[in-house]
Protein backbone atom coordinates (compact mmCIF):
# COMPACT_ATOMS: atom_id res chain seq x y z
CA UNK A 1 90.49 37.24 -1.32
CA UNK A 2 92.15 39.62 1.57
CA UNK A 3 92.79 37.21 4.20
CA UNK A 4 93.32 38.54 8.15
CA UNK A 5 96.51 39.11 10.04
CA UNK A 6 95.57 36.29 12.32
CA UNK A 7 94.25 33.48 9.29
CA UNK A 8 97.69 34.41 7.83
CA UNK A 9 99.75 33.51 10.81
CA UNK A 10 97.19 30.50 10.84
CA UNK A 11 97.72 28.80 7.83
CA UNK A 12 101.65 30.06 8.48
CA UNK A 13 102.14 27.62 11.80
CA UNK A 14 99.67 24.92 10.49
CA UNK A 15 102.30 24.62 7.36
CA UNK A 16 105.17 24.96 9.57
CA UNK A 17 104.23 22.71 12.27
CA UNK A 18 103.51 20.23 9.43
CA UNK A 19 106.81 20.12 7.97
CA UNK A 20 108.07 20.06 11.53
CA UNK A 21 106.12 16.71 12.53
CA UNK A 22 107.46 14.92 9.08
CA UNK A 23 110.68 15.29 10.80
CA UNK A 24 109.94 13.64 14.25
CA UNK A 25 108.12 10.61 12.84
CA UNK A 26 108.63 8.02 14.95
CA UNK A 27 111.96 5.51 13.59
CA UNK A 28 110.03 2.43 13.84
CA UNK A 29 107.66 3.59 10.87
CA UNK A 30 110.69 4.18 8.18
CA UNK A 31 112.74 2.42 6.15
CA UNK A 32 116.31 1.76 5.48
CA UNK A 33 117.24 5.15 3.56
CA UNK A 34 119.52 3.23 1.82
CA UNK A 35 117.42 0.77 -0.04
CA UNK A 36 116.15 3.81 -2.30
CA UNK A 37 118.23 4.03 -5.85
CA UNK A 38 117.63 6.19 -8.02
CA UNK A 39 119.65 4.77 -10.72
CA UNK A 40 118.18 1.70 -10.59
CA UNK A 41 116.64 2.40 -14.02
CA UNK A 42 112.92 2.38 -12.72
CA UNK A 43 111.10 5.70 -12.13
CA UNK A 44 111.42 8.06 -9.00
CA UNK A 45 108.98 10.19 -8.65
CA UNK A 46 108.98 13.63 -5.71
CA UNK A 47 106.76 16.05 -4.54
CA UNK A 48 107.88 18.73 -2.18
CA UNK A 49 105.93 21.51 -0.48
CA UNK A 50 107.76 23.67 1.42
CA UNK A 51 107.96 27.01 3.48
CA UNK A 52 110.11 29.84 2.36
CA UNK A 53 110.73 32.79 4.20
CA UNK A 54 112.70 35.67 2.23
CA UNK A 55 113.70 38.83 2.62
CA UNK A 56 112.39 40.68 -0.22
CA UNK A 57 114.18 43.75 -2.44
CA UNK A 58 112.34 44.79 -5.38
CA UNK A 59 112.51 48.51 -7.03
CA UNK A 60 110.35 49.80 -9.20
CA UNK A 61 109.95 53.21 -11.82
CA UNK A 62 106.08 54.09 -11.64
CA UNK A 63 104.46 56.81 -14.18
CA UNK A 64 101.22 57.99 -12.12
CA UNK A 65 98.83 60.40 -14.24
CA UNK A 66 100.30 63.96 -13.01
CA UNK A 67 104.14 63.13 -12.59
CA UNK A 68 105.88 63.19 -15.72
CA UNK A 69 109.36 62.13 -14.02
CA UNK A 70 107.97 59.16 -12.74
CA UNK A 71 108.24 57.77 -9.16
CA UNK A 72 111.20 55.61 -7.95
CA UNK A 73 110.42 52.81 -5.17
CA UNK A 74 112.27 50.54 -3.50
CA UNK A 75 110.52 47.75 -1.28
CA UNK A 76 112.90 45.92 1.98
CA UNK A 77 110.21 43.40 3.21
CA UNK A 78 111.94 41.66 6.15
CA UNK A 79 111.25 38.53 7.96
CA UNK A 80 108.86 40.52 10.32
CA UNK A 81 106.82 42.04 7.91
CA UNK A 82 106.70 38.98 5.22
CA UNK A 83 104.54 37.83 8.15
CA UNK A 84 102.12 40.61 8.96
CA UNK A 85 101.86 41.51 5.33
CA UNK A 86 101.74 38.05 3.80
CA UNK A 87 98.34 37.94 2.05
CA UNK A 88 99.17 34.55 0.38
CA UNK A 89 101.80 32.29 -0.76
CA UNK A 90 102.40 28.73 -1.98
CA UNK A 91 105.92 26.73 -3.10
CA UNK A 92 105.93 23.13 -4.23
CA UNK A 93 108.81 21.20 -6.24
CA UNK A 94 108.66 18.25 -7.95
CA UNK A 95 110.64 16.11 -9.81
CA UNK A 96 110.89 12.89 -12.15
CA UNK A 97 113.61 10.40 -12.28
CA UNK A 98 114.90 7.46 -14.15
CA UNK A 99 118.50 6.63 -14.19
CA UNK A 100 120.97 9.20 -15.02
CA UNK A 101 118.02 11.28 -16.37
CA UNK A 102 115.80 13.82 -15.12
CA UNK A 103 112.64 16.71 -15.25
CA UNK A 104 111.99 19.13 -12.39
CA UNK A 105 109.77 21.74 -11.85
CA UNK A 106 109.55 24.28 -9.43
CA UNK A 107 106.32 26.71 -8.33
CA UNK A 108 106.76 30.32 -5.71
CA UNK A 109 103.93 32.10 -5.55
CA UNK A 110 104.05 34.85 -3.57
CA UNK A 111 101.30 37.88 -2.55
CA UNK A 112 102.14 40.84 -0.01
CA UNK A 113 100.04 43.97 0.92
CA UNK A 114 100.78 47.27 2.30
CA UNK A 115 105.26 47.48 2.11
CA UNK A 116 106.97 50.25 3.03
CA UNK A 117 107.10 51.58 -0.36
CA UNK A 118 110.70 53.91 0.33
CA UNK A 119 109.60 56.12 -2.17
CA UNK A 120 111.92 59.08 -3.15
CA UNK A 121 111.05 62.87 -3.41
CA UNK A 122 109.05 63.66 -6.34
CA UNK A 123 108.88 67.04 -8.09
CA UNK A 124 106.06 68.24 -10.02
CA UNK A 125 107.20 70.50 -13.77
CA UNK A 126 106.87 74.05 -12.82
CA UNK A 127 107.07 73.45 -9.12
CA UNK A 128 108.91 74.44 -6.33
CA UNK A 129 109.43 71.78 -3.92
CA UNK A 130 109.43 68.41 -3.07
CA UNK A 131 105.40 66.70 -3.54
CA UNK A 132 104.05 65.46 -0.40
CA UNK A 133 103.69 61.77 -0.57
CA UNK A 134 102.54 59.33 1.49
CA UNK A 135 103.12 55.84 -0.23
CA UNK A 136 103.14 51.89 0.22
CA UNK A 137 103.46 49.50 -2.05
CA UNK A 138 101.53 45.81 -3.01
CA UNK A 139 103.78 42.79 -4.51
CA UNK A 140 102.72 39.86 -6.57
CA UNK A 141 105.10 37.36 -7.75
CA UNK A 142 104.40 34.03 -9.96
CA UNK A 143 107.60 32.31 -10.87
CA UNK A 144 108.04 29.37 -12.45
CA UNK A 145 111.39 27.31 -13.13
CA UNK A 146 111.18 23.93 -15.25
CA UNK A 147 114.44 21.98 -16.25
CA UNK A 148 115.85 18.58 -17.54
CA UNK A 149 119.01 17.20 -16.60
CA UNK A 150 121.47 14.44 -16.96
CA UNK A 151 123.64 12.73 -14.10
CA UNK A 152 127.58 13.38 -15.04
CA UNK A 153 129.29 12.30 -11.88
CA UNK A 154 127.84 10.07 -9.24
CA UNK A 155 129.10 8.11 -6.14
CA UNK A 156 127.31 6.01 -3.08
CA UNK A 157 124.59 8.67 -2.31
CA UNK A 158 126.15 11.43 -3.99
CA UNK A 159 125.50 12.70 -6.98
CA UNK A 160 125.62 16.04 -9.91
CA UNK A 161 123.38 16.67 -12.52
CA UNK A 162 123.69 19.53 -15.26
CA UNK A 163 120.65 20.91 -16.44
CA UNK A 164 118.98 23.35 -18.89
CA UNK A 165 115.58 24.61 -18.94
CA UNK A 166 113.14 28.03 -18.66
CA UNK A 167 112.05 30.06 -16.12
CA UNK A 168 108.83 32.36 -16.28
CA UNK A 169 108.14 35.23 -14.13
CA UNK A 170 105.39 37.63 -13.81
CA UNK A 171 105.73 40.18 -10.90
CA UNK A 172 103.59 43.25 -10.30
CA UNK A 173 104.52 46.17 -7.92
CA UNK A 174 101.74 48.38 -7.44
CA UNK A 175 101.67 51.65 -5.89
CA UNK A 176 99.44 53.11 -3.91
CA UNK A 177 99.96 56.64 -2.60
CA UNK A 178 98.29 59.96 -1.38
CA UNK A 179 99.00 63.45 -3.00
CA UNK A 180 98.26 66.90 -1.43
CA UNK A 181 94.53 67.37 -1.10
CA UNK A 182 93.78 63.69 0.13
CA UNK A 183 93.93 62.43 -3.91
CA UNK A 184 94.13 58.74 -3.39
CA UNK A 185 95.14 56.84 -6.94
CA UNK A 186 95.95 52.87 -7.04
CA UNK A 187 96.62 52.69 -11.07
CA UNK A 188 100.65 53.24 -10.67
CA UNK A 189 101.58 49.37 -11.18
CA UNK A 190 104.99 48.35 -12.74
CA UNK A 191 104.92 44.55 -14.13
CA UNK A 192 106.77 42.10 -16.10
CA UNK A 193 106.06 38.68 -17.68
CA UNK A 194 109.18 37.08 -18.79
CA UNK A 195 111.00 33.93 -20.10
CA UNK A 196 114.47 33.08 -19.41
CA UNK A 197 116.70 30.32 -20.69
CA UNK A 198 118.48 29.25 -17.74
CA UNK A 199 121.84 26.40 -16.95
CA UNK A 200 122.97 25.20 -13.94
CA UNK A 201 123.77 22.24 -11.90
CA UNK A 202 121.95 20.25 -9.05
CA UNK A 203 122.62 17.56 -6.69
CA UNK A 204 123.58 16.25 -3.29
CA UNK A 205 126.29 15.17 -1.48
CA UNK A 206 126.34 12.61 1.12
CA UNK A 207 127.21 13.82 4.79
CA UNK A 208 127.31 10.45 6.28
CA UNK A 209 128.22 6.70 5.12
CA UNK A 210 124.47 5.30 5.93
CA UNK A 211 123.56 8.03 3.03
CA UNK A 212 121.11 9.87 5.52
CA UNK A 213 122.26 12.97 6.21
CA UNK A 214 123.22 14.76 3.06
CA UNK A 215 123.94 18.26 1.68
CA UNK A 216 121.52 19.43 -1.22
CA UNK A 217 122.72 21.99 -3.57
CA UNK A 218 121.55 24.24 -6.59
CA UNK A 219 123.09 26.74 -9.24
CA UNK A 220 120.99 28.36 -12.00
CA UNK A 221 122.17 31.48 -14.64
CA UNK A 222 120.10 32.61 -17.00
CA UNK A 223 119.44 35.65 -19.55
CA UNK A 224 116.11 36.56 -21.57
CA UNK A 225 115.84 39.35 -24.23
CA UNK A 226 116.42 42.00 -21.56
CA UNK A 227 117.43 40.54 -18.85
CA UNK A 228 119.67 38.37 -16.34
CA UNK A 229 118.38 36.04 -13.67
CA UNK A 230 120.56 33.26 -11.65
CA UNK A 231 119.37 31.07 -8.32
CA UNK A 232 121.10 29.54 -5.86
CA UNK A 233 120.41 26.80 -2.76
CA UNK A 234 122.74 25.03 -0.15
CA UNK A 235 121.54 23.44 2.92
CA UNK A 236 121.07 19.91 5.14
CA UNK A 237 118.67 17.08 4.92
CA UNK A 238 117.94 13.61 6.88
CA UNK A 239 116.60 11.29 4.70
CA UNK A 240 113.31 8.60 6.10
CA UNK A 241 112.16 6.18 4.41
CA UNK A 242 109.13 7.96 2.76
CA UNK A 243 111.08 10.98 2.01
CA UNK A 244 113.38 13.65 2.82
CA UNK A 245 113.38 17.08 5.33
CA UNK A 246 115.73 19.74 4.46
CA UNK A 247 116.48 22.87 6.07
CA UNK A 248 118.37 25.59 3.06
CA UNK A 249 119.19 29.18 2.41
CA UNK A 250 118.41 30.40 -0.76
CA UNK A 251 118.23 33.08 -3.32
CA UNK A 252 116.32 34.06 -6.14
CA UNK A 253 117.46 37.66 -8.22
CA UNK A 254 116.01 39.51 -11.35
CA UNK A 255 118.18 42.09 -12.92
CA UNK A 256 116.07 44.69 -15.29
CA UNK A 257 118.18 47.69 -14.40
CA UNK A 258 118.55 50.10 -17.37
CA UNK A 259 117.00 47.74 -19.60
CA UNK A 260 114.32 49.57 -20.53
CA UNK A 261 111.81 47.45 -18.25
CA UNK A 262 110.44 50.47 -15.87
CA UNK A 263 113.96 49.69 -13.81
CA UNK A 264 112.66 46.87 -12.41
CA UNK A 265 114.43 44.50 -10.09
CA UNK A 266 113.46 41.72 -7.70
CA UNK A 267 115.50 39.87 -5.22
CA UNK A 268 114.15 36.95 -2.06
CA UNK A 269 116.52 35.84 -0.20
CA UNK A 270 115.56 33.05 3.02
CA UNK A 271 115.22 29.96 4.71
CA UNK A 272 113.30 27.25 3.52
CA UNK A 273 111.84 24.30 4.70
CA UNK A 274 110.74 21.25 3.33
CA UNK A 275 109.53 18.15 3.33
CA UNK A 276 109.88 15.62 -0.40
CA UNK A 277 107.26 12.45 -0.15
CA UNK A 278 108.51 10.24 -2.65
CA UNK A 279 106.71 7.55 -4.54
């Protein structure tokens, strides 16, 4: 479903403003932060929807019937236009605790229509000339990173875990152009469903001695048959009683280049916001 400009900046601000209120609830309604611990050998359990706003890179090699060279495209979505062109998208984390050890999971889905598609000049065999070509390009990204970790080093609120785990993605680039003659054609796609093992660490640190402001943090590297990925997050947090709102920058990259994956490679870098309800 194709939703409007105006239902996208909708559903935008009503997720936005959400997060914002679960920060501005009043102090009366929390608890201590404090009496939370996590290694108190029961189970902790965290959900967190957030909002992420990247800056998208992704390139692409396309093979459209009638251009044996292929296309190159390169797609720079910025903050303005992941909000024009934002047909859909939808992040939640979650995790599981009990004592030193620990499962996470972690869900981006992502949709965007009608990108500047930077497409280079294409030459046709036995032509003279650059083709004509008016271009833009659709993006579709499902990625999805699971993990289990242990607790090596902990003290008052802070804390490091080391983790291993997998990380799917499947991301489509599709191209849709115009050739000389008004030809329209919308079958040059470029996609990739992979698995990665990935390693890292994960934690936080304590900014303050009542343990409520704190300093989350994430590292991920990983490698599939054909392939390199890594992730990374920093940022600030308050913690309430109910939960925890963080403000982070983070990044998210996909290496294919001269792999023999149509030269695919995908980067989102951004702010996110969030809001973890624990229970």
């Amino acid at each position: 479903m194709v939703l409007t400009r105006g239902i996208r900046k909708q559903i935008v601000g009503v997720l936005l403003s959400a997060l914002s209120l679960s920060a501005v609830l009043p102090a009366g309604a929390q608890e201590n932060a404090d009496t939370v611990n996590l290694f108190d050998g029961r189970w902790h359990f965290s959900l967190t929807p957030y909002a992420w706003t990247p800056t998208i890179y992704t390139s692409a090699t396309f093979s459209p019937r009638g251009l044996t060279d292929g296309v190159s495209a390169d797609l720079h979505s910025t903050i303005g236009d992941y909000f024009s062109k934002l047909s859909f998208a939808f992040f939640l984390a979650t995790e599981a605790r009990k004592s030193e050890w620990s499962v996470f999971a972690d869900y981006i889905y992502l949709k965007l229509a009608e990108q500047d598609s930077g497409v280079k000049p294409v030459f046709r065999p036995g032509g003279t000339g650059a083709i004509p070509f008016d271009a833009s390009m659709d993006l579709k990204a499902d990625i999805l990173t699971l993990g289990g970790g242990y607790t090596v080093w902990r003290q008052g609120a802070s804390y490091l875990d080391v983790f291993v785990g997998t990380r799917y993605l499947h991301i489509t680039n599709s191209l849709d152009f115009g050739l000389p003659g008004g030809v329209r054609q919308r079958d040059a796609s470029a996609s990739m469903n992979k698995w990665d093992v990935i390693g890292g660490i994960r934690g936080q640190f304590a900014l303050s001695e009542d343990g409520r402001w704190f300093m989350p943090y994430y590292l991920d590297l990983g490698a599939g048959s054909n392939n390199t990925t890594w992730q990374a997050l920093v940022g600030a947090g308050y913690r309430y009683g109910w939960g925890d709102v963080t403000l982070s920058v983070r990044n998210l990259s996909y290496d294919f280049t001269g792999r023999g994956d149509s030269g695919l490679d995908a980067r989102f870098t951004g702010f996110a916001l969030g809001a973890t309800f624990k229970f």
